[in-house]
PDB file of N, CA and C in Angstrom:
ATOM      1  N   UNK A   1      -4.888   1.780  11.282  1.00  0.00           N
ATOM      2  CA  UNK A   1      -5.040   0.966  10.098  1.00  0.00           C
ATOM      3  C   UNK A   1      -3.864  -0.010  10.030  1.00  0.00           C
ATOM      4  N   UNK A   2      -3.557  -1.276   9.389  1.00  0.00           N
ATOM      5  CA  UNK A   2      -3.389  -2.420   9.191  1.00  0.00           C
ATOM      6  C   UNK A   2      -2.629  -2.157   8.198  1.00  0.00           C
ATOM      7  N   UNK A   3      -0.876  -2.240   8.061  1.00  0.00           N
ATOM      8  CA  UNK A   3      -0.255  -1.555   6.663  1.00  0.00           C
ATOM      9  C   UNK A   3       0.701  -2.897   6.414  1.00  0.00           C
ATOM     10  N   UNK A   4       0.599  -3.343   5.641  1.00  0.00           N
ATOM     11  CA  UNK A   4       2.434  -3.976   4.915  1.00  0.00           C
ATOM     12  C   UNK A   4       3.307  -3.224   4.143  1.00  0.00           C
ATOM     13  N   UNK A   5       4.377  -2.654   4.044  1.00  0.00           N
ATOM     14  CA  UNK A   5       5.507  -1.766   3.548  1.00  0.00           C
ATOM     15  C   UNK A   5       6.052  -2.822   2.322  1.00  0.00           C
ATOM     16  N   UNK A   6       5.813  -3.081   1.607  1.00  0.00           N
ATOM     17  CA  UNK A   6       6.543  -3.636   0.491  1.00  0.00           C
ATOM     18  C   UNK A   6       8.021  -3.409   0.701  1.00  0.00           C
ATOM     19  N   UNK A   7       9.088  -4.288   0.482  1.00  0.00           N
ATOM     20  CA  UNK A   7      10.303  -4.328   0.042  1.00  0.00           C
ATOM     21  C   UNK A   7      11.315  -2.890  -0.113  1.00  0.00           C
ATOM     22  N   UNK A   8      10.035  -2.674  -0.805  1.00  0.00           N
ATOM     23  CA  UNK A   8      10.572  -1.183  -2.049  1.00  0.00           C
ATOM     24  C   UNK A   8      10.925  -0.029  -1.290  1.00  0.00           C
ATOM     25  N   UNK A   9       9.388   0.139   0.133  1.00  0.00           N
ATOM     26  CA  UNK A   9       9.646   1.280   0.392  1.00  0.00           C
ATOM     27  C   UNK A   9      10.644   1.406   1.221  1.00  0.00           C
ATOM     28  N   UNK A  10      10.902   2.674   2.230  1.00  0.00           N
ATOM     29  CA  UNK A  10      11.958   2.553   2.649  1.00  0.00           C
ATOM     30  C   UNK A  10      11.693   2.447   4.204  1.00  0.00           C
ATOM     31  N   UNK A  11      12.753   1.591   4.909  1.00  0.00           N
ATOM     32  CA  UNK A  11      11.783   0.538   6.204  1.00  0.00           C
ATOM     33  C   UNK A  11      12.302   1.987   7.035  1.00  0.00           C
ATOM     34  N   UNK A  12      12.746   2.708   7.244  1.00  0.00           N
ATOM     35  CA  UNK A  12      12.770   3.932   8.252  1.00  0.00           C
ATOM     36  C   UNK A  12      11.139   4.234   8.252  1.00  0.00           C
ATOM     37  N   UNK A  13      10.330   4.451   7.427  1.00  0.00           N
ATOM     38  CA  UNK A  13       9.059   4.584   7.544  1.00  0.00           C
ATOM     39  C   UNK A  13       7.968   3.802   7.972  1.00  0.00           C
ATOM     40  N   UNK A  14       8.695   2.929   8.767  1.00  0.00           N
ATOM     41  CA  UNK A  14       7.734   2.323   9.865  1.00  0.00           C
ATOM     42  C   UNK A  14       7.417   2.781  11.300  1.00  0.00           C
ATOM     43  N   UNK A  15       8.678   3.685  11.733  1.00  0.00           N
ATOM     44  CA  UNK A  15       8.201   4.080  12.654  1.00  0.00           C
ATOM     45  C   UNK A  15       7.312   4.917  12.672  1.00  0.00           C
ATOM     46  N   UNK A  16       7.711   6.047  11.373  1.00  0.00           N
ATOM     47  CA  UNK A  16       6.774   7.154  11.866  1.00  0.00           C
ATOM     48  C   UNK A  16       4.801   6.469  11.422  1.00  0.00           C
ATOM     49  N   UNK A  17       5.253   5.497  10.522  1.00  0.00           N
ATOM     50  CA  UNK A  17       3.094   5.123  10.728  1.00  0.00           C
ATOM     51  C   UNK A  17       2.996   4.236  11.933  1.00  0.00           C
ATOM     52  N   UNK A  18       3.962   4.097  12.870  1.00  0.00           N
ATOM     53  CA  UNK A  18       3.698   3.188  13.891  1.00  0.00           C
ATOM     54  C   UNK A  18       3.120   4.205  14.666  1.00  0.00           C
ATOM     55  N   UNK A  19       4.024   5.510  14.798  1.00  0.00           N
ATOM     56  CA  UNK A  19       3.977   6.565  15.941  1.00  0.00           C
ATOM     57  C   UNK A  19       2.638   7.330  15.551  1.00  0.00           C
ATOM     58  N   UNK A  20       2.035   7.374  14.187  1.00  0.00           N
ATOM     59  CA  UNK A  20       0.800   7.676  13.555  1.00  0.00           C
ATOM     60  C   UNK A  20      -0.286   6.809  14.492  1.00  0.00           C
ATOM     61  N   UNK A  21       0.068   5.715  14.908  1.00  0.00           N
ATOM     62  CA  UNK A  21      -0.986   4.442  15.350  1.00  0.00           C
ATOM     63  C   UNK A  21      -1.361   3.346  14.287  1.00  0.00           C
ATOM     64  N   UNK A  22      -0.672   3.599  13.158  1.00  0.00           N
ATOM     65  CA  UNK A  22      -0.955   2.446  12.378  1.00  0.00           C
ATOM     66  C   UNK A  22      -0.159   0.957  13.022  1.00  0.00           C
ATOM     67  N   UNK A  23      -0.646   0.054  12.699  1.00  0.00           N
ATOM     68  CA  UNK A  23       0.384  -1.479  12.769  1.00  0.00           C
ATOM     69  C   UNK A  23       0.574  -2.066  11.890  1.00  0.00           C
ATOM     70  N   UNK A  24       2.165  -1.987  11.859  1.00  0.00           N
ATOM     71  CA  UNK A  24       2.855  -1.675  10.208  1.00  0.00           C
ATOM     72  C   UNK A  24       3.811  -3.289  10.080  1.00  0.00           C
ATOM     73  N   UNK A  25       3.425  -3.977   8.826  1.00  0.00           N
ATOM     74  CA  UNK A  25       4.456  -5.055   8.736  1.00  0.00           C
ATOM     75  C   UNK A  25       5.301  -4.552   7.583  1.00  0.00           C
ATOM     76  N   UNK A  26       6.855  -4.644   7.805  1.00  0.00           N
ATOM     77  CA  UNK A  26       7.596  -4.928   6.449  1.00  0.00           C
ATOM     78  C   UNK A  26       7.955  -6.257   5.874  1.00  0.00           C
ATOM     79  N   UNK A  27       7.718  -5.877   4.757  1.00  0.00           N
ATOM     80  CA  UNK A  27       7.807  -6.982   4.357  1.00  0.00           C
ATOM     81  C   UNK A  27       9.534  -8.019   4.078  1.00  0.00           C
ATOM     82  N   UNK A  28      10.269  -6.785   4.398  1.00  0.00           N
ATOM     83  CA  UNK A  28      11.942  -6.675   3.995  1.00  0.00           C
ATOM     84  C   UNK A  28      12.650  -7.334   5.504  1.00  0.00           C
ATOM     85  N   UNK A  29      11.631  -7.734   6.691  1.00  0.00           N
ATOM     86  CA  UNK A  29      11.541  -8.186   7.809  1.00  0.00           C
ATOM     87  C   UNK A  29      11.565 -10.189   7.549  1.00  0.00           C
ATOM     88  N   UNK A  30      10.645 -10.512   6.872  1.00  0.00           N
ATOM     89  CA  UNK A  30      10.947 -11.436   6.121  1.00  0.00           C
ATOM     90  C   UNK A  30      11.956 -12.271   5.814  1.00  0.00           C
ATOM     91  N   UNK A  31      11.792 -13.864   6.341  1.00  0.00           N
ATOM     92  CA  UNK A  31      13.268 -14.717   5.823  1.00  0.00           C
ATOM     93  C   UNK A  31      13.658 -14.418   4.448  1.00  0.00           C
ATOM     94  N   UNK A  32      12.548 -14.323   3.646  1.00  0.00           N
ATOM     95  CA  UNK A  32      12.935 -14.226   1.993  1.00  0.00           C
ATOM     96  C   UNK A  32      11.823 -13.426   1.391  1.00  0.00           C
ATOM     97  N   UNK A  33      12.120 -12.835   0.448  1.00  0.00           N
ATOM     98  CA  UNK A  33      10.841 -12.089  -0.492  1.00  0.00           C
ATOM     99  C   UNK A  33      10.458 -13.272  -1.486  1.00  0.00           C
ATOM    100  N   UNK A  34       9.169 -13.293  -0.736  1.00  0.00           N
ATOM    101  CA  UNK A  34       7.888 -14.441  -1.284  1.00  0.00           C
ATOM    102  C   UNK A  34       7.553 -14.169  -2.532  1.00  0.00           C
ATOM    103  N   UNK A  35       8.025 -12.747  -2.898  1.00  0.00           N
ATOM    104  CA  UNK A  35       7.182 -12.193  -4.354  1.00  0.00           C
ATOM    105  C   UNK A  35       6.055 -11.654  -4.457  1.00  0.00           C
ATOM    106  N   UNK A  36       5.811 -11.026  -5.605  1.00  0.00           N
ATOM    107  CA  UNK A  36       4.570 -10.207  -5.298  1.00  0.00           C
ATOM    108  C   UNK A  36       3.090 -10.881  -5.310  1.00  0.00           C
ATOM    109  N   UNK A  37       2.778 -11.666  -5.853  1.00  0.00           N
ATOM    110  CA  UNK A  37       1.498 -12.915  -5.636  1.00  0.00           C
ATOM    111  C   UNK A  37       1.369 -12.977  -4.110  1.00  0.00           C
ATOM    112  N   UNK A  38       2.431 -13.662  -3.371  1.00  0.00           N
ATOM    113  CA  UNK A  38       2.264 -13.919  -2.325  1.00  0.00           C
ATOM    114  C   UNK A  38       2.063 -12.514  -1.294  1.00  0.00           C
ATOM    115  N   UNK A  39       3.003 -11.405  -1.455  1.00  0.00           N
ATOM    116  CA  UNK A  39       2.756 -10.359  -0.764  1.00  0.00           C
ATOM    117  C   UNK A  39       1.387  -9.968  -0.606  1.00  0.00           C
ATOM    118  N   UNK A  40       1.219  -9.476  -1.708  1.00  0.00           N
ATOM    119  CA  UNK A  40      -0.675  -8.899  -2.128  1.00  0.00           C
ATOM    120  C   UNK A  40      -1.054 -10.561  -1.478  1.00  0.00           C
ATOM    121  N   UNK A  41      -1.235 -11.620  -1.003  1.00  0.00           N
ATOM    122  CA  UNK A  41      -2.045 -12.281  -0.687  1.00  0.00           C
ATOM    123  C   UNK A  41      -1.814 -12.161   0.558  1.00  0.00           C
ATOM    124  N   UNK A  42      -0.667 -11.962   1.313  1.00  0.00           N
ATOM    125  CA  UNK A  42      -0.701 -11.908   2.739  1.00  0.00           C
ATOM    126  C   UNK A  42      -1.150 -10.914   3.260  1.00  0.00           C
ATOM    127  N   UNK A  43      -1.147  -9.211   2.707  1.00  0.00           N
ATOM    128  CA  UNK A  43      -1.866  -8.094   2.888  1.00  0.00           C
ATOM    129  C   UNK A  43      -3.407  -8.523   2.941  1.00  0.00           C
ATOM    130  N   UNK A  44      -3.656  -9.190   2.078  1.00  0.00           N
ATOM    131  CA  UNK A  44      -5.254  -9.629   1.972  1.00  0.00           C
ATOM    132  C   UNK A  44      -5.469 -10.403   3.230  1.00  0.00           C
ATOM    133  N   UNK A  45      -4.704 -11.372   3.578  1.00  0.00           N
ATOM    134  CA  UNK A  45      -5.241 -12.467   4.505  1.00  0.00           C
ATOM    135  C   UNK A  45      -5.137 -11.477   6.034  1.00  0.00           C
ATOM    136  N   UNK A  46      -4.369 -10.408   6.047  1.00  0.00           N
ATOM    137  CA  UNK A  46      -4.362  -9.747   7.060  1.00  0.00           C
ATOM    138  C   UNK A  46      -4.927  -8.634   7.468  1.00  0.00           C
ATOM    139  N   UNK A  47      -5.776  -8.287   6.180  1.00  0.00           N
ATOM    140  CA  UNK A  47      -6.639  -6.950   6.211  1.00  0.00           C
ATOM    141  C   UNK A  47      -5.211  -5.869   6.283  1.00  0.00           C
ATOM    142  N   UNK A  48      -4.639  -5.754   5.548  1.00  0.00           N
ATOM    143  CA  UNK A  48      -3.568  -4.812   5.495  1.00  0.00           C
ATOM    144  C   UNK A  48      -3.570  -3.918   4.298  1.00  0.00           C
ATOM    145  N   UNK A  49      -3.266  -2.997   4.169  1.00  0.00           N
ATOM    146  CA  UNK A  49      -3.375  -1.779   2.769  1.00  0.00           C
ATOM    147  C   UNK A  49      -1.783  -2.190   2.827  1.00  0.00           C
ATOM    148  N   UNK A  50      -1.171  -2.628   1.293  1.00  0.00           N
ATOM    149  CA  UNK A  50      -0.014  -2.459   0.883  1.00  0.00           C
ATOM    150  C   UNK A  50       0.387  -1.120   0.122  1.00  0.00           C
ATOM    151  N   UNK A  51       1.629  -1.007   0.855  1.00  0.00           N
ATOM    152  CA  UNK A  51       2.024   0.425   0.345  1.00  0.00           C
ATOM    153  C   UNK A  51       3.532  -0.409  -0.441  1.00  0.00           C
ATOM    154  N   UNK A  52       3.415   0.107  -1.931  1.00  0.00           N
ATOM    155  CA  UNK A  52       4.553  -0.052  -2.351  1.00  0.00           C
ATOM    156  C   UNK A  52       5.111   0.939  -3.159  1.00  0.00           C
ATOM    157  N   UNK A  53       6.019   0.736  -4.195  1.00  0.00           N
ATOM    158  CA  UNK A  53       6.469   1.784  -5.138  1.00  0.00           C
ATOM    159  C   UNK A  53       6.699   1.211  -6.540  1.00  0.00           C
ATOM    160  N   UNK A  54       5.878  -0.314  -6.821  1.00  0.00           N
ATOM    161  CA  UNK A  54       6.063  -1.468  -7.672  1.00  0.00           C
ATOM    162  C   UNK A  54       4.419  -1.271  -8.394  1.00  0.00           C
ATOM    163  N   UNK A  55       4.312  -1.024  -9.623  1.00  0.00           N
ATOM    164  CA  UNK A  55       3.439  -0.873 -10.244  1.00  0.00           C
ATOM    165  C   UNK A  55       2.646  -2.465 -10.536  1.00  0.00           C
ATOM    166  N   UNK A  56       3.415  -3.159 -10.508  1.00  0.00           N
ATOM    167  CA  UNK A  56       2.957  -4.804 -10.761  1.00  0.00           C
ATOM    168  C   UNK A  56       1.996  -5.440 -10.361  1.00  0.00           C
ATOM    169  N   UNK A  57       1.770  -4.550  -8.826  1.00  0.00           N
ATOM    170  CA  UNK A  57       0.243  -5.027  -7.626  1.00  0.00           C
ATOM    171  C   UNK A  57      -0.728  -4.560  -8.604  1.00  0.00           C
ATOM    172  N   UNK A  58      -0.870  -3.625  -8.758  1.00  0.00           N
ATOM    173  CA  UNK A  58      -2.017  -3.311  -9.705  1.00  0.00           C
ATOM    174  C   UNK A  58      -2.531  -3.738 -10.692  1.00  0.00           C
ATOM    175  N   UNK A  59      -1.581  -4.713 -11.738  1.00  0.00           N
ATOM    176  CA  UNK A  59      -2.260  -5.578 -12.260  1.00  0.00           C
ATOM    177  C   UNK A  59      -2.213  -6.810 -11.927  1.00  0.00           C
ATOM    178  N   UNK A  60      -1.650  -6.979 -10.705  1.00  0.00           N
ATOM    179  CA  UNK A  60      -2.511  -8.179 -10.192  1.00  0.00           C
ATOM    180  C   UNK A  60      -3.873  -8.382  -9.517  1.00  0.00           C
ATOM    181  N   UNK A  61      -3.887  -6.744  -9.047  1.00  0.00           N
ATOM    182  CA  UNK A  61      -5.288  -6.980  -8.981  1.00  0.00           C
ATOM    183  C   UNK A  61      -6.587  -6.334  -9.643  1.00  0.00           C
ATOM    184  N   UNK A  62      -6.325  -5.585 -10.753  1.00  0.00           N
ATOM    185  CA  UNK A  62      -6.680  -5.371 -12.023  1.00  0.00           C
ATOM    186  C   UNK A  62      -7.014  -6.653 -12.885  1.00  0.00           C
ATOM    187  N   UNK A  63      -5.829  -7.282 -13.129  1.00  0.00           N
ATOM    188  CA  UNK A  63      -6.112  -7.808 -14.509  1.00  0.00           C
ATOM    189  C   UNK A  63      -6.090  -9.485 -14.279  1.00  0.00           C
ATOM    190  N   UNK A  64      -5.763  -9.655 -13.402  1.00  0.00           N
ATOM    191  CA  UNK A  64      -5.189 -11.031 -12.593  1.00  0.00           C
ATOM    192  C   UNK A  64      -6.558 -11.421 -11.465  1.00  0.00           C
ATOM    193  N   UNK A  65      -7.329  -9.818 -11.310  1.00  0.00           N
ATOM    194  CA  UNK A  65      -8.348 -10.292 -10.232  1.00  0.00           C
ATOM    195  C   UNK A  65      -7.684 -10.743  -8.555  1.00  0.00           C
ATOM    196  N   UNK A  66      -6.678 -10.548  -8.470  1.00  0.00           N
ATOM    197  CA  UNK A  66      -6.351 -11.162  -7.078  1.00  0.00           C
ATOM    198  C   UNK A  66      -7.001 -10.123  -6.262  1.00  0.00           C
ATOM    199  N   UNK A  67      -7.504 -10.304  -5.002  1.00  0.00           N
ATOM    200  CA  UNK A  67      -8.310  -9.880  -4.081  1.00  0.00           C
ATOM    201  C   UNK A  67      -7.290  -8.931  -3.137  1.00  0.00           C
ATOM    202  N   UNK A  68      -7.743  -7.964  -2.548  1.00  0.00           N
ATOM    203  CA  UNK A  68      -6.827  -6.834  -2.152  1.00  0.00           C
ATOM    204  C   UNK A  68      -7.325  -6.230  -1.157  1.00  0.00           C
ATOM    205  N   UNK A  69      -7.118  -5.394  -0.274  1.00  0.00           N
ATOM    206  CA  UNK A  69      -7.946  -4.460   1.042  1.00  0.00           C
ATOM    207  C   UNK A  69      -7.087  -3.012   0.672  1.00  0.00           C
ATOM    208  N   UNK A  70      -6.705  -2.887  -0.594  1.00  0.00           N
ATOM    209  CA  UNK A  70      -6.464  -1.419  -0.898  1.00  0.00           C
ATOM    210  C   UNK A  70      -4.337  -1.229  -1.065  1.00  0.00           C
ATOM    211  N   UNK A  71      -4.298  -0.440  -2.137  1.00  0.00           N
ATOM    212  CA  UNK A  71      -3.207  -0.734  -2.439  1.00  0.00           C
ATOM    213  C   UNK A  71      -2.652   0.971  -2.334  1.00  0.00           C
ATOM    214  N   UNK A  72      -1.423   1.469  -2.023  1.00  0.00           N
ATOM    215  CA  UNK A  72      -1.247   2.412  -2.197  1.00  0.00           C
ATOM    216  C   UNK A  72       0.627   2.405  -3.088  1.00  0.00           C
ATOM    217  N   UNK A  73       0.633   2.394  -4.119  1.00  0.00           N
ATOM    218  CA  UNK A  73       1.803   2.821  -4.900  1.00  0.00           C
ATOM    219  C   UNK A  73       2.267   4.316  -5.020  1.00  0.00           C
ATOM    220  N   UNK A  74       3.393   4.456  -4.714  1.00  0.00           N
ATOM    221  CA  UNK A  74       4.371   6.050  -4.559  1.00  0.00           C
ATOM    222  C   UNK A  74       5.144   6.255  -5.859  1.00  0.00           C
ATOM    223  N   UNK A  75       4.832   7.183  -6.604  1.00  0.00           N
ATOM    224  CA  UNK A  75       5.423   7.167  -7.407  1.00  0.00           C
ATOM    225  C   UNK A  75       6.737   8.916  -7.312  1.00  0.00           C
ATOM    226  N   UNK A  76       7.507   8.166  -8.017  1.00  0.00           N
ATOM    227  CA  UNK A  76       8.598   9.513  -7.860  1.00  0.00           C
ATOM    228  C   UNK A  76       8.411  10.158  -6.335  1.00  0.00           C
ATOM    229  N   UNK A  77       8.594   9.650  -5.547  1.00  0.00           N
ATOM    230  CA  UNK A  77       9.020  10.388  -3.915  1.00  0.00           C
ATOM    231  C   UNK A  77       9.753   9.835  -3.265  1.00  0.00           C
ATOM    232  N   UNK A  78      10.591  10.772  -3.059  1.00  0.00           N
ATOM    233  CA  UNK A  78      11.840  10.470  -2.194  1.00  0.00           C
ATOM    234  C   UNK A  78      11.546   9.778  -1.135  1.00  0.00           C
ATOM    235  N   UNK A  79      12.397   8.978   0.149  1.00  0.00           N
ATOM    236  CA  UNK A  79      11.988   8.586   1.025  1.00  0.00           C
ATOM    237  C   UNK A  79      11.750   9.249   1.700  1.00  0.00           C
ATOM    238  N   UNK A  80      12.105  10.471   2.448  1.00  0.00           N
ATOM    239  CA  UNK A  80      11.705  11.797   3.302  1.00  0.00           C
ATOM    240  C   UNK A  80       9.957  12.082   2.742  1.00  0.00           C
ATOM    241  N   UNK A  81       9.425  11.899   1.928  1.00  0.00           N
ATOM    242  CA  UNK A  81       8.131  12.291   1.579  1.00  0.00           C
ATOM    243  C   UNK A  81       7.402  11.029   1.073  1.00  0.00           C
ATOM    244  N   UNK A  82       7.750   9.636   1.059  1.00  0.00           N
ATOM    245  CA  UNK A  82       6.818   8.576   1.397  1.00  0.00           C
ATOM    246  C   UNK A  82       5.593   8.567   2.601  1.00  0.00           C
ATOM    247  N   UNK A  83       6.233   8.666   3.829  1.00  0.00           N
ATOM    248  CA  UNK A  83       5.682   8.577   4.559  1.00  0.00           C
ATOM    249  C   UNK A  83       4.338   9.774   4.720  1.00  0.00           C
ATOM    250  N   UNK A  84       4.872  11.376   4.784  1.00  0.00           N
ATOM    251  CA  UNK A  84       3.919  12.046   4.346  1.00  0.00           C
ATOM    252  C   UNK A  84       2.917  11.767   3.475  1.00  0.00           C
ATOM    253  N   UNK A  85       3.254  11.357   2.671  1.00  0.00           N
ATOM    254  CA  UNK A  85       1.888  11.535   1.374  1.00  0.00           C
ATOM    255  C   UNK A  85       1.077   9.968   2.017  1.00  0.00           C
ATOM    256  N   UNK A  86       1.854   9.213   2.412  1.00  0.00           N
ATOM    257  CA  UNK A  86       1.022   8.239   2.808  1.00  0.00           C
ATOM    258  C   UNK A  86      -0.058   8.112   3.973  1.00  0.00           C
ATOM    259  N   UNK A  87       0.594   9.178   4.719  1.00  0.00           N
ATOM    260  CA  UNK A  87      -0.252   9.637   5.803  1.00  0.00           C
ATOM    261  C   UNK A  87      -1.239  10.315   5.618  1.00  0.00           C
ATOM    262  N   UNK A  88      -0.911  10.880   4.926  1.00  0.00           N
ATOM    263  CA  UNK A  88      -2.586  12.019   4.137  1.00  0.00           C
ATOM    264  C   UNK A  88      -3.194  11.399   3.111  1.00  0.00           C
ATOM    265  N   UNK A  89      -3.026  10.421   2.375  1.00  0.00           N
ATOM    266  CA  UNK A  89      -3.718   9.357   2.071  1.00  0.00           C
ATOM    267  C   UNK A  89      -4.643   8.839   2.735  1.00  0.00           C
ATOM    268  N   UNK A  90      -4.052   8.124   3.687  1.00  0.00           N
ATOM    269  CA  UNK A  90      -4.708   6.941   4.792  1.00  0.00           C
ATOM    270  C   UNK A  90      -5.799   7.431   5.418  1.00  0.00           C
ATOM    271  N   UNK A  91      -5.577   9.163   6.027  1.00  0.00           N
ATOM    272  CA  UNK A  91      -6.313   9.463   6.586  1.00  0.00           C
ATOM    273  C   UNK A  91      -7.516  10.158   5.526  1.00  0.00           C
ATOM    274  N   UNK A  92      -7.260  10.349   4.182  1.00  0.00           N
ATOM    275  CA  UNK A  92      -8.638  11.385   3.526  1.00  0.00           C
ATOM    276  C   UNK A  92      -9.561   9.964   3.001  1.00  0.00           C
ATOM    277  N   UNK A  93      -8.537   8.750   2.729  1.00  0.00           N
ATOM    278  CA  UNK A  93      -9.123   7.453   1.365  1.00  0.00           C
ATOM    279  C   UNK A  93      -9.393   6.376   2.207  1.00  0.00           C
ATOM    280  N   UNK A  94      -9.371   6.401   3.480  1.00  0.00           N
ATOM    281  CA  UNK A  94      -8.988   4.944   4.011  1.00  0.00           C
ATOM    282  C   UNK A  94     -10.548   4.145   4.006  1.00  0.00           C
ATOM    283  N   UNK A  95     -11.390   4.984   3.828  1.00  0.00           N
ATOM    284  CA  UNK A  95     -12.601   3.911   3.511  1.00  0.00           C
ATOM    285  C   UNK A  95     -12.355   2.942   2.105  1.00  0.00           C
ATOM    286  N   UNK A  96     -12.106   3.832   1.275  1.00  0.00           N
ATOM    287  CA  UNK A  96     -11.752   3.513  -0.475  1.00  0.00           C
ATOM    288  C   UNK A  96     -10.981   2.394  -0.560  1.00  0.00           C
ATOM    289  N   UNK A  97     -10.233   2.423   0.566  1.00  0.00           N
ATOM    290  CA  UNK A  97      -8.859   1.148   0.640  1.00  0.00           C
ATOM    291  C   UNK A  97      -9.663   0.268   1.129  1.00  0.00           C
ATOM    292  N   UNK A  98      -9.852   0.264   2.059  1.00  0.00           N
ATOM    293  CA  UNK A  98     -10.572  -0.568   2.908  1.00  0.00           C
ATOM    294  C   UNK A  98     -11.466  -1.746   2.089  1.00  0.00           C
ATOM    295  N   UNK A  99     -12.028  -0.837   1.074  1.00  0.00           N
ATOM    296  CA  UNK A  99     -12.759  -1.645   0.000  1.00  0.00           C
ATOM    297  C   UNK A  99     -11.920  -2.321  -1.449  1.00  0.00           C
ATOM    298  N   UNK A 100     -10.813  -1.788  -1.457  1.00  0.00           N
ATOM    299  CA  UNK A 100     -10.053  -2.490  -2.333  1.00  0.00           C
ATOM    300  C   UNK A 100      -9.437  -1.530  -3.465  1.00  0.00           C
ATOM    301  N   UNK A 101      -9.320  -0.107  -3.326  1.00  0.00           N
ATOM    302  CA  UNK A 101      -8.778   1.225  -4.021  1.00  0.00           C
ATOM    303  C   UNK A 101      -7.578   0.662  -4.281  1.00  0.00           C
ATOM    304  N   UNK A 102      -6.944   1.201  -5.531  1.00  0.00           N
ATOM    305  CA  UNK A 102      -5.546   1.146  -6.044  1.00  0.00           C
ATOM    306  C   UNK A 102      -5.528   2.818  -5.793  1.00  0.00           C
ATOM    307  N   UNK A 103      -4.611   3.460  -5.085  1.00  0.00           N
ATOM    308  CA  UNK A 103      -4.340   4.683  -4.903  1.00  0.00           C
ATOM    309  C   UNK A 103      -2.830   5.011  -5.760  1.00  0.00           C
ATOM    310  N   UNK A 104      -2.419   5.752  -6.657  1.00  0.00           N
ATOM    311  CA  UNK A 104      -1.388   6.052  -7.445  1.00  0.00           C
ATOM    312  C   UNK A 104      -1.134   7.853  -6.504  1.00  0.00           C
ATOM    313  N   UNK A 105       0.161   7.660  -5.785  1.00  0.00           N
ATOM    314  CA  UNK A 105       0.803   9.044  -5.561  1.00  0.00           C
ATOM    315  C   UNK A 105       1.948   9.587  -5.511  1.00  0.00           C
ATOM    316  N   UNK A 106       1.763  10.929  -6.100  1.00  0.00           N
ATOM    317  CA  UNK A 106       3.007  11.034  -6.630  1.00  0.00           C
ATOM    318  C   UNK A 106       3.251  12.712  -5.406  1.00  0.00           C
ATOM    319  N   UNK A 107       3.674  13.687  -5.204  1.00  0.00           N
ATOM    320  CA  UNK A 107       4.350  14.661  -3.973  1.00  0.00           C
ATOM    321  C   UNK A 107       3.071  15.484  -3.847  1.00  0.00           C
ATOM    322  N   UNK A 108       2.272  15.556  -5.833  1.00  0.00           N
ATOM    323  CA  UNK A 108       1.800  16.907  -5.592  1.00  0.00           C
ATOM    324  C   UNK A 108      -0.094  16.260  -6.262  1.00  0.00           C
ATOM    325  N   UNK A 109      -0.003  14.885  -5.948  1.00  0.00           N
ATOM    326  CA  UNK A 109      -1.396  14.326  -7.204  1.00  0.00           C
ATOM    327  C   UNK A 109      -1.974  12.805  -6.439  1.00  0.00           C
ATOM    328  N   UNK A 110      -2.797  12.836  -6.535  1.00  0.00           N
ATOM    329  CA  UNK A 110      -3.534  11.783  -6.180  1.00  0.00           C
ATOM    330  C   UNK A 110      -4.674  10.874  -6.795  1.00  0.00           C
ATOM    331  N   UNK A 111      -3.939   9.850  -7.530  1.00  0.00           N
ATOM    332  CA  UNK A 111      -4.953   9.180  -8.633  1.00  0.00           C
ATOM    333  C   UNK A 111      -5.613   8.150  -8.007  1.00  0.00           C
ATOM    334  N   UNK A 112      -7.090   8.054  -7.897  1.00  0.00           N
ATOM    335  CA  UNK A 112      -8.179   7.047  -7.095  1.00  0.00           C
ATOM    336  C   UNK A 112      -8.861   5.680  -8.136  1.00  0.00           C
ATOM    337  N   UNK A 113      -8.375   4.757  -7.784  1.00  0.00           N
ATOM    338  CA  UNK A 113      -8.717   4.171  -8.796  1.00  0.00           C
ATOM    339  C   UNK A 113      -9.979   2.948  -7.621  1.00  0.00           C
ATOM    340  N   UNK A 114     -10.892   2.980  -8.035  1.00  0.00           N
ATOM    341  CA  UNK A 114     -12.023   2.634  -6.937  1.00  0.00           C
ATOM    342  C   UNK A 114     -11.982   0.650  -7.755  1.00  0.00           C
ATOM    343  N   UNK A 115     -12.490   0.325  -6.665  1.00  0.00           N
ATOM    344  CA  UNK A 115     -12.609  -1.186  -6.872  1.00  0.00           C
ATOM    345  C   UNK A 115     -13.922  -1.644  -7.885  1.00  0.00           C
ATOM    346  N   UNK A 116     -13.958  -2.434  -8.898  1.00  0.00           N
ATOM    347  CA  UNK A 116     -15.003  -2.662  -9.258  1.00  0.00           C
ATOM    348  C   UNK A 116     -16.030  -2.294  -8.593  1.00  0.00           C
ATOM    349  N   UNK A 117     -16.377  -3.375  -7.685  1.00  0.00           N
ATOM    350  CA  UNK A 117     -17.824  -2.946  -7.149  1.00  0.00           C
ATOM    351  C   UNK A 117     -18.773  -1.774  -7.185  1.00  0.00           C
ATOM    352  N   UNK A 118     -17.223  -0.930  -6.284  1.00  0.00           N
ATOM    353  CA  UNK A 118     -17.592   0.947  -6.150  1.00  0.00           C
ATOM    354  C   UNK A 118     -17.611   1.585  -7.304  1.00  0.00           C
ATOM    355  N   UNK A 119     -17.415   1.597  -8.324  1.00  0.00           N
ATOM    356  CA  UNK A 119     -17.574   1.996  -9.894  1.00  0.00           C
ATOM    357  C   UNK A 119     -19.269   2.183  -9.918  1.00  0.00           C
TER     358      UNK A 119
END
């Protein structure tokens, strides 16, 4: 799967979704942080699931309508357990993303928030 790492998370966790087989962009790789409009639009233009820890994507593409290929926000997890929960994510939801899921996770919970359409 097709990932951008937001800013936020922590860039040691690229290798291990690289070594997963994902192909992972950070975004903290970047001459400058474009901001979040532009992030969520380059995830889109690249078929990428953004993984961040910034609640803000979600209402951009909630309430703002901006177009998305699936969002995954971490809430309260250390960096040692980002990558885990994201991995067992990717692999149980990745159709859900694929279609445009806001996924909310936190060590021990997993909130699915399905794209219009899929409603």
């Amino acid at each position: 799967m097709k990932i951008l790492m937001d800013t936020c998370v922590w860039g040691g966790n690229r290798n291990e979704f690289s070594s997963a087989g994902h192909d992972v962009v950070w975004a903290s790789d970047w001459p400058k942080d474009p901001g979040d409009k532009e992030i969520l639009s380059r995830a889109y233009k690249e078929r990428r699931v953004l993984i961040t820890l910034d609640k803000d994507f979600g209402e951009l593409a909630i309430v703002q309508n901006q177009p998305n290929c699936g969002i995954i926000r971490l809430v309260e997890l250390a960096s040692r357990y980002q990558v885990v929960v994201c991995l067992e994510v990717l692999k149980k939801h990745s159709r859900d993303l694929g279609k445009g899921a806001i996924i909310t996770a936190t060590r021990d919970r997993i909130r699915i928030r399905l794209s219009e359409q899929d409603r």
